[in-house]
Protein backbone atom coordinates (compact mmCIF):
# COMPACT_ATOMS: atom_id res chain seq x y z
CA UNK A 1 -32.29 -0.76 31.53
CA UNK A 2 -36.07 -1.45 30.48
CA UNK A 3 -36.08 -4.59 27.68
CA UNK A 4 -38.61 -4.56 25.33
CA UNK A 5 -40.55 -8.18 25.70
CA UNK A 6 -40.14 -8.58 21.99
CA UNK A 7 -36.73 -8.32 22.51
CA UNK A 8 -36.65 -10.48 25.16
CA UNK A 9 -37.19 -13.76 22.83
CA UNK A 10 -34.67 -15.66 20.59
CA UNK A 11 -35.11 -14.34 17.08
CA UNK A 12 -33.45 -15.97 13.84
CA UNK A 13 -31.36 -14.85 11.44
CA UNK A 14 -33.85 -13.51 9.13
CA UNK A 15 -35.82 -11.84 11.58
CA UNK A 16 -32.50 -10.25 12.99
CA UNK A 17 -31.98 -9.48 9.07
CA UNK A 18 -35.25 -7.64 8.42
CA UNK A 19 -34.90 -6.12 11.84
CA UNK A 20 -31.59 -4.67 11.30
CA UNK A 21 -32.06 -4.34 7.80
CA UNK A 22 -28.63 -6.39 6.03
CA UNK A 23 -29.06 -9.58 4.10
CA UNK A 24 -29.14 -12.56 5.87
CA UNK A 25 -25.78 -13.54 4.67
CA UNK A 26 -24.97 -10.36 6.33
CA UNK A 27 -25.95 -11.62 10.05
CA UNK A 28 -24.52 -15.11 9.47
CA UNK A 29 -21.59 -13.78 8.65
CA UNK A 30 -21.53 -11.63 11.74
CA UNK A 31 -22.28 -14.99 13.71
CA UNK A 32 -19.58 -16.66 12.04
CA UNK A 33 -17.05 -13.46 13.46
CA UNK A 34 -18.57 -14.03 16.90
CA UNK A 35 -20.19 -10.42 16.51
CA UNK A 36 -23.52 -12.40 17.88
CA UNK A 37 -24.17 -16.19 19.07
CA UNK A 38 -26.79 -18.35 18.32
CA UNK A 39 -29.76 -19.03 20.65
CA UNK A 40 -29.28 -14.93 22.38
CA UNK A 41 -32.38 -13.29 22.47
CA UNK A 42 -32.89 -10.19 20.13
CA UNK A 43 -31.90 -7.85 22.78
CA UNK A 44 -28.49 -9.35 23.01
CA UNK A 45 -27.65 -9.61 19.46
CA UNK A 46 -28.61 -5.90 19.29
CA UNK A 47 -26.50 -4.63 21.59
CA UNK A 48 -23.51 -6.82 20.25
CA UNK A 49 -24.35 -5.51 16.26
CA UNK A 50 -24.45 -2.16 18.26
CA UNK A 51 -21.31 -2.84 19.75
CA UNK A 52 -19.31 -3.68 16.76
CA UNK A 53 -20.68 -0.68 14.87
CA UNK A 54 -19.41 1.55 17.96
CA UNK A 55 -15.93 -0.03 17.50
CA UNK A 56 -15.85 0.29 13.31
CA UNK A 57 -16.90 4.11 14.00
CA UNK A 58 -14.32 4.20 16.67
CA UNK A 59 -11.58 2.72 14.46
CA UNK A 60 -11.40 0.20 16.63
CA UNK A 61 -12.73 -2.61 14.43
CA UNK A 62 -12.60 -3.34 10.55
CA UNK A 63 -15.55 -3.42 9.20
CA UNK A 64 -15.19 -7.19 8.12
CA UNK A 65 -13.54 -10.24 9.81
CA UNK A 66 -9.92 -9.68 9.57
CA UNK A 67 -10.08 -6.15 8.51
CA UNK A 68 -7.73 -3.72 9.19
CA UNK A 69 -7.79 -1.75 12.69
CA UNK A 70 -7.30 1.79 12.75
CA UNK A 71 -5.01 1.67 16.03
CA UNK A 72 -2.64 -0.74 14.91
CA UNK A 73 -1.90 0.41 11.28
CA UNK A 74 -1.14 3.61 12.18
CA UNK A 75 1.42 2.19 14.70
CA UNK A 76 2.50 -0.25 12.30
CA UNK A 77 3.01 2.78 9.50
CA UNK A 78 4.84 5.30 12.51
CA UNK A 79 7.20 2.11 13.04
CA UNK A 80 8.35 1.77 9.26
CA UNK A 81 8.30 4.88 8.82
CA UNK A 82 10.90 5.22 11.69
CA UNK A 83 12.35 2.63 10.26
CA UNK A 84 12.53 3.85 6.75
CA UNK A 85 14.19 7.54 8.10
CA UNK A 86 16.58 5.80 10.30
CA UNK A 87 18.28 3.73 7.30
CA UNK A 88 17.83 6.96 5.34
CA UNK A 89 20.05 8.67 7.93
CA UNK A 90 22.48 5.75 8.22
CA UNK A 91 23.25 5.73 4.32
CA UNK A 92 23.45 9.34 4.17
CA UNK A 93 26.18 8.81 7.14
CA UNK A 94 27.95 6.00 4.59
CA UNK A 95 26.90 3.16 7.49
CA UNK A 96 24.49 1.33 5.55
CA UNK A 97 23.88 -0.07 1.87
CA UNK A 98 21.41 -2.13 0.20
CA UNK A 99 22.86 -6.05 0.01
CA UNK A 100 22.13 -6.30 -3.57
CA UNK A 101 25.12 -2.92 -4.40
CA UNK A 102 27.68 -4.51 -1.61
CA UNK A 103 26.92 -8.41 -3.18
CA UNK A 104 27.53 -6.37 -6.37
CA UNK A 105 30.72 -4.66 -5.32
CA UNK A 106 32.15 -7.59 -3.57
CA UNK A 107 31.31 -9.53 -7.05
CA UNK A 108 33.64 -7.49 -8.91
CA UNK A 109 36.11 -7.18 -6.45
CA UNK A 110 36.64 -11.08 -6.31
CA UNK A 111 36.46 -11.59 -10.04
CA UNK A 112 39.12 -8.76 -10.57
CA UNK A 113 41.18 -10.26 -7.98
CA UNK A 114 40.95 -13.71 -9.54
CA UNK A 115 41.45 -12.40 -13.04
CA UNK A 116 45.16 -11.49 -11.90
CA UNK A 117 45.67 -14.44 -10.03
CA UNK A 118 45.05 -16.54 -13.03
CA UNK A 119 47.45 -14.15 -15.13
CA UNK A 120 50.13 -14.85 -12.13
CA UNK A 121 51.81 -18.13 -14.09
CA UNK A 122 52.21 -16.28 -17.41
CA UNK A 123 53.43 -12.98 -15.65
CA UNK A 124 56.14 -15.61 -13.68
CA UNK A 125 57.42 -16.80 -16.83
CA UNK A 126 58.22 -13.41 -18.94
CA UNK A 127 59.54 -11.55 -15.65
CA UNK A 128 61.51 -14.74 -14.17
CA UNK A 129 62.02 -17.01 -17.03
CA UNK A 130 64.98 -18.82 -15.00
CA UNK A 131 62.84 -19.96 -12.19
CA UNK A 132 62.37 -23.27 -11.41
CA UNK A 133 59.11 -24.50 -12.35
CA UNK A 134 58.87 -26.20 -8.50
CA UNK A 135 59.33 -22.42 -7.06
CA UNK A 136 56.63 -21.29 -10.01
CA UNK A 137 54.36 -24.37 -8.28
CA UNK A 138 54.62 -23.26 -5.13
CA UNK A 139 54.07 -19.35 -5.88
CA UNK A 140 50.94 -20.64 -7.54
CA UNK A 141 49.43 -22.68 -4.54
CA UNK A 142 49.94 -20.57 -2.02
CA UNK A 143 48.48 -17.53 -4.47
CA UNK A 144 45.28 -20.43 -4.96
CA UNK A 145 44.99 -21.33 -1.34
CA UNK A 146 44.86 -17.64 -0.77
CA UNK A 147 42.24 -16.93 -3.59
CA UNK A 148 40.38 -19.67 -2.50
CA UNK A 149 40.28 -18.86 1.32
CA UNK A 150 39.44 -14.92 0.26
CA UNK A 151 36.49 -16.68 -1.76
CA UNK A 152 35.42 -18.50 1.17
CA UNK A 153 35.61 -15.40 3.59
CA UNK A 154 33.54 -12.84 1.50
CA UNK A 155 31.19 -15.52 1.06
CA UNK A 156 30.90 -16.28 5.19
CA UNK A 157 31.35 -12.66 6.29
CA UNK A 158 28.08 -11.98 3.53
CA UNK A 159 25.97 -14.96 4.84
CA UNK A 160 26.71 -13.75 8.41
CA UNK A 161 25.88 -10.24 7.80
CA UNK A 162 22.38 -11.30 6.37
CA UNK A 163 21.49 -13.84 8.83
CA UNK A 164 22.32 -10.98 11.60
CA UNK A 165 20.09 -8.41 9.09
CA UNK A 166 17.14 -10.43 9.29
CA UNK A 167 17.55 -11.34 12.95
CA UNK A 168 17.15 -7.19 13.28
CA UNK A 169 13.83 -6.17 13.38
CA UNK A 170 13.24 -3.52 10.13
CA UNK A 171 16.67 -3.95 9.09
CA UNK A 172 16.40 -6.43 5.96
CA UNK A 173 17.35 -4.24 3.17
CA UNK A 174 20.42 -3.11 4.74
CA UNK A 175 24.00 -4.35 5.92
CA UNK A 176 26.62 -2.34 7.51
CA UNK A 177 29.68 -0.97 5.75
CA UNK A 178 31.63 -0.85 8.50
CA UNK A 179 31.74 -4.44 9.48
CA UNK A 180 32.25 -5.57 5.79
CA UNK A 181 35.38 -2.96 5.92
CA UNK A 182 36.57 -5.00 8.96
CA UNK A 183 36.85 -8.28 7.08
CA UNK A 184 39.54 -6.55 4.63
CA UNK A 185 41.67 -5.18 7.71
């Protein structure tokens, strides 16, 4: 390749500027991105503005530092859109629903449960009114202990399921049906 002595010599940042024609903010800022390196002659900074014009027409670059390249967002949209269809197609198979309708569901489920635990002692007295109140006691604990340890479960079989979500890749708005339905088994 013939080089053109004028291009031969170093050449600052406003010459590069006025040669190019950007501001010099403009070529600092493409030194600062590593674009072109201080102390090159013009020739080299040339080629390298070149170059990263070639790969921003390409899609290959952004067309600042920390832009966005072509290549990889269009992976990174195919991926969530794979993503997005595949929990589309589990929920319309019933295997998958959003954490905040199950946290929901199993809400209600525990305070309706608990609402007719706590009418238990009352019920005890009108249909049994001859039972010893240490028989009455003991219904009650074990109905408590079992409350309680139900409480407990949901609550560990929930934090399991969305630790194991977000250890799935693309999987954070979801939690499968089937393995909550195996707690109540």
């Amino acid at each position: 390749m013939k080089v053109i002595p004028l291009l031969e010599q170093s050449i600052s940042q406003a010459e590069f500027a006025q040669l190019i024609g950007v501001s010099e903010a403009r070529v600092s800022q493409l030194v600062s991105e590593g674009v072109i390196a201080r102390g090159e002659t013009a020739q080299v900074w040339l080629l390298g503005y070149c170059e990263r014009l070639r790969d921003q027409a390409a899609g290959r670059a952004g067309a600042e530092a920390g832009g966005l390249d072509l290549v990889q967002e269009r992976a990174a949209l195919a991926r969530e859109q794979r993503i997005g269809q595949a929990i589309k197609n589990q929920v319309a198979r019933k295997e998958y629903a959003a954490v905040g309708l199950l946290a929901d569901v199993l809400a209600r489920a525990a305070s309706a449960v608990v609402d007719r635990f706590d009418q238990l002692e009352g019920t005890l007295r009108k249909a049994v009114p001859d039972l010893p109140d240490e028989a009455k006691v003991a219904v009650l604990q074990v109905i408590a202990q079992a409350r309680n340890e139900w409480i407990k479960g949901t609550e560990r079989l929930v934090a399991d399921e969305v630790d194991a979500m977000m250890a799935d890749e693309g999987e954070e708005d979801a939690i499968d049906i089937g393995e909550a339905e195996g707690f109540a088994e």
